[in-house]
Protein backbone atom coordinates (compact mmCIF):
# COMPACT_ATOMS: atom_id res chain seq x y z
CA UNK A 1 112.52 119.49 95.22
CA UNK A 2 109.05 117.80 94.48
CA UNK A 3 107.24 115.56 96.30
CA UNK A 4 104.74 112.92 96.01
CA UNK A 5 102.53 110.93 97.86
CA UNK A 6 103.57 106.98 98.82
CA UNK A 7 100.85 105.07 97.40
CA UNK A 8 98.28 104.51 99.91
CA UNK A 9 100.54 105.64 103.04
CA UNK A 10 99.50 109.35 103.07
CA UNK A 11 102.91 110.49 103.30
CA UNK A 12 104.68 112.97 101.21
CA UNK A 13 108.16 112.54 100.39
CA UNK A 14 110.43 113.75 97.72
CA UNK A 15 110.77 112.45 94.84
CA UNK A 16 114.20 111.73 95.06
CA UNK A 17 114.97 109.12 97.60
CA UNK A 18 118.50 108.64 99.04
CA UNK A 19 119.25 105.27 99.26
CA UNK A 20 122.08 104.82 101.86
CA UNK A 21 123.81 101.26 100.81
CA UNK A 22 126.51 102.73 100.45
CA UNK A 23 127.19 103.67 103.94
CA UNK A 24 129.64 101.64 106.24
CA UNK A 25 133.07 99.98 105.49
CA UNK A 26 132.09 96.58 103.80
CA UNK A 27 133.23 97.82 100.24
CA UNK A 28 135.93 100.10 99.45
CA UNK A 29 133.38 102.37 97.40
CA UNK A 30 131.08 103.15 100.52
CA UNK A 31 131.63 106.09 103.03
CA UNK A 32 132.61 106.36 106.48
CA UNK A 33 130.57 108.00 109.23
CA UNK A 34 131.76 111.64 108.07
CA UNK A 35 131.38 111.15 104.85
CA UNK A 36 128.17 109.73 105.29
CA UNK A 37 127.30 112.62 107.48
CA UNK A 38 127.91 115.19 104.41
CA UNK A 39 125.86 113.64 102.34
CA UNK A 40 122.54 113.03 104.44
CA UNK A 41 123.27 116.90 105.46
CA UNK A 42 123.15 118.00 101.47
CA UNK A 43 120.42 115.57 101.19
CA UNK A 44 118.26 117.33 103.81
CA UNK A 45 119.39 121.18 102.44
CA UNK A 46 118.08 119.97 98.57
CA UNK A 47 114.42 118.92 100.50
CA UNK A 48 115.40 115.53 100.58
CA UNK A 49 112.95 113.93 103.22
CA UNK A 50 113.10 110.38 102.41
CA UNK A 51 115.75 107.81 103.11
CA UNK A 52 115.90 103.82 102.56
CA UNK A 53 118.03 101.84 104.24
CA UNK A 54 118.42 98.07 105.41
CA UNK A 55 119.66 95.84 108.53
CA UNK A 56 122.18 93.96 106.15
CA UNK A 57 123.62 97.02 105.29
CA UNK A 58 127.11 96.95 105.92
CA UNK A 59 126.14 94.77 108.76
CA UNK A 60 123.75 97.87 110.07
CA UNK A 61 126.23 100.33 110.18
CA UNK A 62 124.43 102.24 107.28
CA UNK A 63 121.64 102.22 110.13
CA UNK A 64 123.96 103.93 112.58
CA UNK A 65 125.47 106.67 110.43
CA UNK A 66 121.89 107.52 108.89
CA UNK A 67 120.41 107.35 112.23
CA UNK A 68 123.33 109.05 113.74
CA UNK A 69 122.91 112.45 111.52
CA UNK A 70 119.00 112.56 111.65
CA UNK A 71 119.51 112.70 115.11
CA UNK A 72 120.26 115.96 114.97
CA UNK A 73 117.46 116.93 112.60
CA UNK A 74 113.15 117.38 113.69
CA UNK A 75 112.58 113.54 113.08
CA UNK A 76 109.24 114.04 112.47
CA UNK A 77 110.28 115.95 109.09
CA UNK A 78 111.98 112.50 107.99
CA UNK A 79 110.61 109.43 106.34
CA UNK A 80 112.60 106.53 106.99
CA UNK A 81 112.45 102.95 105.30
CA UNK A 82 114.53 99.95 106.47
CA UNK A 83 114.52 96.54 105.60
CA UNK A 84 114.39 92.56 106.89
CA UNK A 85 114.78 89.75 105.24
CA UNK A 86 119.09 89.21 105.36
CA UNK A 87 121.17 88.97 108.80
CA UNK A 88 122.33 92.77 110.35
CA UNK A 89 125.01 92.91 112.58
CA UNK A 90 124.31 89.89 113.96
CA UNK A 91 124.64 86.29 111.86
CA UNK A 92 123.41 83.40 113.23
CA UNK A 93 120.55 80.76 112.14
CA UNK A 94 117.48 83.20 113.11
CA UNK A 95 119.01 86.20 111.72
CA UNK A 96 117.38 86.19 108.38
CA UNK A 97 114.78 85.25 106.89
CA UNK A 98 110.85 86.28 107.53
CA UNK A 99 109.70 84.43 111.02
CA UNK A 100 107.99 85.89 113.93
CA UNK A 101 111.14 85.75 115.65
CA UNK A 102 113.40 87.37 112.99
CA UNK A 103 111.06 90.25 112.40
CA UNK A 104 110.81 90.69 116.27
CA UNK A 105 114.46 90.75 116.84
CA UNK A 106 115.87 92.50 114.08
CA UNK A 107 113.15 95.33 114.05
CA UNK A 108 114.08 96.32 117.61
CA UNK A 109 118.04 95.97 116.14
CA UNK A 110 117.66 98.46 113.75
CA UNK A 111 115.48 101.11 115.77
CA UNK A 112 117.88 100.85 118.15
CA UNK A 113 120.66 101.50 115.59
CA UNK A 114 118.41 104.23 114.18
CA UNK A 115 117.91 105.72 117.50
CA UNK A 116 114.07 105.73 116.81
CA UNK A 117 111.20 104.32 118.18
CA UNK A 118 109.18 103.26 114.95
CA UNK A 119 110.27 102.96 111.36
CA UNK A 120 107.76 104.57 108.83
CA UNK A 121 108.07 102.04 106.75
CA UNK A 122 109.64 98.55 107.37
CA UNK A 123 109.95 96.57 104.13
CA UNK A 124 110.81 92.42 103.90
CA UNK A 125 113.64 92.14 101.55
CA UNK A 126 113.11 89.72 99.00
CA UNK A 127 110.21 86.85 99.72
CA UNK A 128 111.02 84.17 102.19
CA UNK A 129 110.53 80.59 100.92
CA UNK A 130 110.91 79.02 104.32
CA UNK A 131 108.58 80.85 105.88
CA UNK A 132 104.56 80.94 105.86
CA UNK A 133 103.42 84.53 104.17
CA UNK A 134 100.62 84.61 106.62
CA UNK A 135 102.99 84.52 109.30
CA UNK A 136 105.25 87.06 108.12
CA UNK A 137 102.14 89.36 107.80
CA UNK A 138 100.95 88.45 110.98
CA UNK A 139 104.49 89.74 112.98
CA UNK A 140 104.08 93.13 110.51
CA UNK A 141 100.64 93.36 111.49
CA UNK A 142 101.66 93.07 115.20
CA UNK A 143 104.77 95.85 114.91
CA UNK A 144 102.26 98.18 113.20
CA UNK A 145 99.71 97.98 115.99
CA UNK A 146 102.54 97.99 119.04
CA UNK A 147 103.84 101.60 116.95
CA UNK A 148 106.87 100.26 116.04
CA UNK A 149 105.86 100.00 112.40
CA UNK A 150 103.71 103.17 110.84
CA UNK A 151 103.79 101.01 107.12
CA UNK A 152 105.21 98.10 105.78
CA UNK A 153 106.30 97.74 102.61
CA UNK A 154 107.68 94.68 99.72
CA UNK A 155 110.46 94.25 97.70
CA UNK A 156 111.44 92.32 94.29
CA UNK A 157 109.48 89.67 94.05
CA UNK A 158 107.13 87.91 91.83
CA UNK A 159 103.40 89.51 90.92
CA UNK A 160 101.64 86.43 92.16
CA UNK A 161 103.32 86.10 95.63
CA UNK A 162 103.04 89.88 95.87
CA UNK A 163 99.46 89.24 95.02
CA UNK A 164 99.07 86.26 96.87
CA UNK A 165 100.09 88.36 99.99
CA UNK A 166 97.61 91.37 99.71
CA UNK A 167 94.54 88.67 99.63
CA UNK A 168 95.82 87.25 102.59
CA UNK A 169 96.09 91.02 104.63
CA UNK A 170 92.49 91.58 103.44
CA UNK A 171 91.04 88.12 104.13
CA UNK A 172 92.82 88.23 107.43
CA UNK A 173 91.88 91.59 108.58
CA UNK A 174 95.96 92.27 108.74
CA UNK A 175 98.18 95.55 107.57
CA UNK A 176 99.20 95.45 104.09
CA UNK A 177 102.05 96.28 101.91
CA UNK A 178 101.73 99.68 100.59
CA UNK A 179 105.16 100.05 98.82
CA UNK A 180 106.83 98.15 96.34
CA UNK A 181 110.81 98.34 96.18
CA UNK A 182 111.65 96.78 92.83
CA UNK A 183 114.32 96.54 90.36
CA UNK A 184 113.28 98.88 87.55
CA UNK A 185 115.41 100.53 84.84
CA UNK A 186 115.59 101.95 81.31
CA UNK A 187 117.75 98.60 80.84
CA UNK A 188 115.61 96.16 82.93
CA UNK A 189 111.73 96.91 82.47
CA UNK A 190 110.46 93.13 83.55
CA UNK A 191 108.10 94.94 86.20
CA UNK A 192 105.96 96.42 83.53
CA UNK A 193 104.56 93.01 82.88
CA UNK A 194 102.62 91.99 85.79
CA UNK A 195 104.04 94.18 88.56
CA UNK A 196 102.96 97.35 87.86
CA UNK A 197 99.19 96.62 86.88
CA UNK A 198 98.83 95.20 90.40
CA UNK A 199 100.87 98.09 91.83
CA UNK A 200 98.21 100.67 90.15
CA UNK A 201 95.47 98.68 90.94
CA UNK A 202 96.08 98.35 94.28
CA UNK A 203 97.49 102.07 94.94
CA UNK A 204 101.29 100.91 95.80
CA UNK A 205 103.60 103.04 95.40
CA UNK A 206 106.74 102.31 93.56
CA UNK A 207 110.26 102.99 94.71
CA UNK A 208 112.74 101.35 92.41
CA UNK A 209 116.52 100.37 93.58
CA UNK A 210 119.08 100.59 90.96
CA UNK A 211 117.72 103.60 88.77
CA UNK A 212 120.52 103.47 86.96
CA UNK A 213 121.77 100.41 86.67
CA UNK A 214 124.41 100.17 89.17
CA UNK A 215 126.06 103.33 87.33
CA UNK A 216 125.49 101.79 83.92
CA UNK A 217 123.42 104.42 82.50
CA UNK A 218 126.33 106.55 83.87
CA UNK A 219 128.36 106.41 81.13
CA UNK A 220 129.22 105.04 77.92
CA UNK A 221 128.68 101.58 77.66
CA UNK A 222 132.59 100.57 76.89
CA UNK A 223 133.53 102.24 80.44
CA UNK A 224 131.16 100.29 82.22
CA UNK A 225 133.84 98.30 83.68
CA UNK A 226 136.09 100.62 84.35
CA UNK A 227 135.11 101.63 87.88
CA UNK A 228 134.76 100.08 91.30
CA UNK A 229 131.18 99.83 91.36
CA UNK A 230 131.23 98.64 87.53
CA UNK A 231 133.74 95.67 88.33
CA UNK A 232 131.70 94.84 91.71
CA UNK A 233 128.31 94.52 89.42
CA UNK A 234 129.81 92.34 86.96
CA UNK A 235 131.39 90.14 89.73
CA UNK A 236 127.72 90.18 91.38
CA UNK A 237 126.27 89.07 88.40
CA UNK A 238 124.59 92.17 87.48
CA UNK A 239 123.52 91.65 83.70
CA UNK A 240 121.97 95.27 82.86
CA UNK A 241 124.69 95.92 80.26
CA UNK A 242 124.31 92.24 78.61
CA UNK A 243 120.48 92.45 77.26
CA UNK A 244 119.90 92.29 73.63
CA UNK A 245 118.98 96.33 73.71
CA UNK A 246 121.02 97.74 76.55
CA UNK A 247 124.13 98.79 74.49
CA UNK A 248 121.78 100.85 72.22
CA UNK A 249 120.10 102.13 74.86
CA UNK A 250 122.91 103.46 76.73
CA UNK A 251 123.71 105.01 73.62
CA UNK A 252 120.71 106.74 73.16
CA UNK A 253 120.83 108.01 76.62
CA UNK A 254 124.18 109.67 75.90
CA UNK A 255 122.96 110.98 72.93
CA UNK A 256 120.17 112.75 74.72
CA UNK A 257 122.32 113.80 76.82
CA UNK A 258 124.58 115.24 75.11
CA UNK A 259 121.47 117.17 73.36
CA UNK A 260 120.16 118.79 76.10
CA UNK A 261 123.70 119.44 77.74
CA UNK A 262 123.42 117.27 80.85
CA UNK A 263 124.50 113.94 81.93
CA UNK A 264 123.22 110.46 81.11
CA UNK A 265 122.52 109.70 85.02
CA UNK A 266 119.84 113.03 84.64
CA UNK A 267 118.47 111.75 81.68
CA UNK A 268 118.25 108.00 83.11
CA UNK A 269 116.50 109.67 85.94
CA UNK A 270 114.24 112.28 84.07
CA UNK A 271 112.70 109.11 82.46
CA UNK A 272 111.79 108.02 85.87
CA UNK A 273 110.67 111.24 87.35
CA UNK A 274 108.23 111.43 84.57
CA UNK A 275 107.40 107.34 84.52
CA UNK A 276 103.75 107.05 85.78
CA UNK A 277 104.65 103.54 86.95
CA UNK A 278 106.81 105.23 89.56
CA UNK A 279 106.95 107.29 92.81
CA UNK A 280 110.02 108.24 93.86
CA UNK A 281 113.39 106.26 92.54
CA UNK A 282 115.95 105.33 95.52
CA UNK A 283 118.96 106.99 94.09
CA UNK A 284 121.84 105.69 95.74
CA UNK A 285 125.15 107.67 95.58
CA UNK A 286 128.63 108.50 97.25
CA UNK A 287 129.09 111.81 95.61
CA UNK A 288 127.41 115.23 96.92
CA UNK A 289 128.15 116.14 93.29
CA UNK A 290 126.15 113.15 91.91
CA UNK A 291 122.91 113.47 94.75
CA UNK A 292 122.63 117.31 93.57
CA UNK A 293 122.55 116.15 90.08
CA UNK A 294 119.63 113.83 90.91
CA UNK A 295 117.94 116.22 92.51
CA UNK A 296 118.63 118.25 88.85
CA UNK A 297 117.10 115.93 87.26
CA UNK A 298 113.69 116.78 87.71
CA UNK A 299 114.08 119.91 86.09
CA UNK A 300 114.76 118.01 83.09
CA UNK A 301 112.00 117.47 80.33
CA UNK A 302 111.99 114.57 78.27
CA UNK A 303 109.21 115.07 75.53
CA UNK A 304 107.14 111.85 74.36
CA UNK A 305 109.50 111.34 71.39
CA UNK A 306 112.42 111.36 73.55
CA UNK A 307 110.97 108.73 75.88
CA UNK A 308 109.53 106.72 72.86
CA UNK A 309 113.30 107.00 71.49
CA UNK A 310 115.13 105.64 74.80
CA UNK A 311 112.58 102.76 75.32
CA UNK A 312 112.11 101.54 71.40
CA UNK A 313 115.49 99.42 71.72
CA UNK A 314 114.01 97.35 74.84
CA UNK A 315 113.88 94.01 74.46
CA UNK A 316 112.70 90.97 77.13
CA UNK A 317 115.28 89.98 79.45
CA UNK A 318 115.48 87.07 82.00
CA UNK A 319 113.79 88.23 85.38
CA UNK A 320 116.59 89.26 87.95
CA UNK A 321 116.76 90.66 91.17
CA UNK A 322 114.10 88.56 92.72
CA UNK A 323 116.84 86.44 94.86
């Protein structure tokens, strides 16, 4: 495993992070308790000490299991990230969104799900429209000084509000967002715009969701479809296989692959390992096969040419991921 240090946090974590969406029952791809268990375990033999989760997920239960097996591991060995924004287990008209009183309540939710008493990093999930930002910051600002809250972190949104945010933390004296959890992909590289100069310029650090593409730098682009997840992305909306470039690209990825005599998920995630834009991708999985062949990945050298090869086909696409 290597590791890397989270933007301004101080805290190393590896380079791979498990991202644990796919724990609970809400989807007939995610894993139950045990399976969950088996992974985290793997994850934590392979040096894995990072983990992202979320109150929405699965209605919290991917809380519960993750929180459930680290239990039984030296917690202060683990970095843990959850989220707020969407309802948890509970759904009612003050269970999402950004107020004082939705931060409040579903913070203590998911440490209690967790079994913890403060989240290393507690990230709002997506921007709230409804809500004030200064408000928002000033509930974060209030968890981190209590000790529920070591960092706070942001998620997909656009470079001006994420912007617009930071002056008001420094203006007002209040903790700021030292992680950015974005939507960033060979397929989908919309962050490189205006995202990522802040993000450098500000020491952030960068954890992307979706690495690879829900799955679809997987495989061949013409089996896309042909699984579970696939199906679900397409009925989501997902569009990563629809830009003007991406068939080429996923091409090119498979060619590389099939070069160097690995998969097209390592190569997909060599790129990132070796993308100064990034920290540490969120690779979520529900295969111990598939996590150790992340962690694989970063034994994988692309050289410039390669990387020059797999980007070349990118064209703009329309900015997703933001809702």
């Amino acid at each position: 495993m290597e590791y890397t240090t989270l933007g301004s946090t101080g805290m190393e974590v590896s380079k791979v992070c498990l991202g644990c969406m796919s724990f609970g029952s809400q989807d007939s791809w995610m894993l139950d308790e045990e399976e969950g268990r088996e992974l985290v375990e793997r994850a934590i033999d392979l040096g894995v000490n990072f983990f992202d989760t979320a109150n929405t997920y699965s209605a919290g239960e991917s809380e519960e299991i993750l929180g459930d097996v680290l239990a039984h591991y030296d917690r202060d060995e683990q970095v843990v990230a959850t989220k707020v924004r969407f309802s948890g287990a509970k759904d009612h008209r003050n269970a999402e969104g950004l107020s004082r009183k939705t931060i409040e309540q579903e913070l203590d939710h998911s440490l209690d799900r967790l079994g913890m008493d403060t989240a290393d990093l507690y990230q709002i999930h997506r921007w709230d429209y409804d809500t004030p930002i200064e408000t928002t910051l000033r509930a974060l600002d209030d968890a981190v000084r209590r000790g529920k809250v070591r960092h706070i972190g942001a998620s997909s949104m656009w470079a001006h509000q994420f912007q617009e945010a930071l002056r008001v933390s420094d203006e007002e004296g209040l903790a700021r967002f030292e992680t950015m959890q974005d939507l960033y992909h060979l397929t989908y590289r919309e962050e490189e715009r205006e995202m990522y100069p802040v993000c450098d310029r500000e020491n952030v650090g960068v954890i992307p969701w979706s690495p690879l593409a829900a799955g679809y730098l997987t495989r061949p682009h013409e089996e896309f479809t042909s699984t579970d997840r696939g199906e679900h992305e397409i009925d989501y909306g997902t569009p990563y296989h629809e830009g003007p470039g991406s068939e080429e690209i996923n091409g090119r990825v498979e060619e590389l692959a099939d070069d160097k005599g690995v998969t097209m998920a390592q190569i997909a995630l060599a790129w990132q390992f070796q993308n100064d834009n990034v920290d540490a991708p969120i690779v979520g999985t529900s295969s111990i096969e598939h996590l150790e062949a992340a962690v694989e990945a970063l034994d994988v050298s692309l050289s410039d040419s390669d990387v020059e090869y797999l980007e070349e086909p990118y064209h703009p696409v329309p900015v997703y991921g933001h809702e």
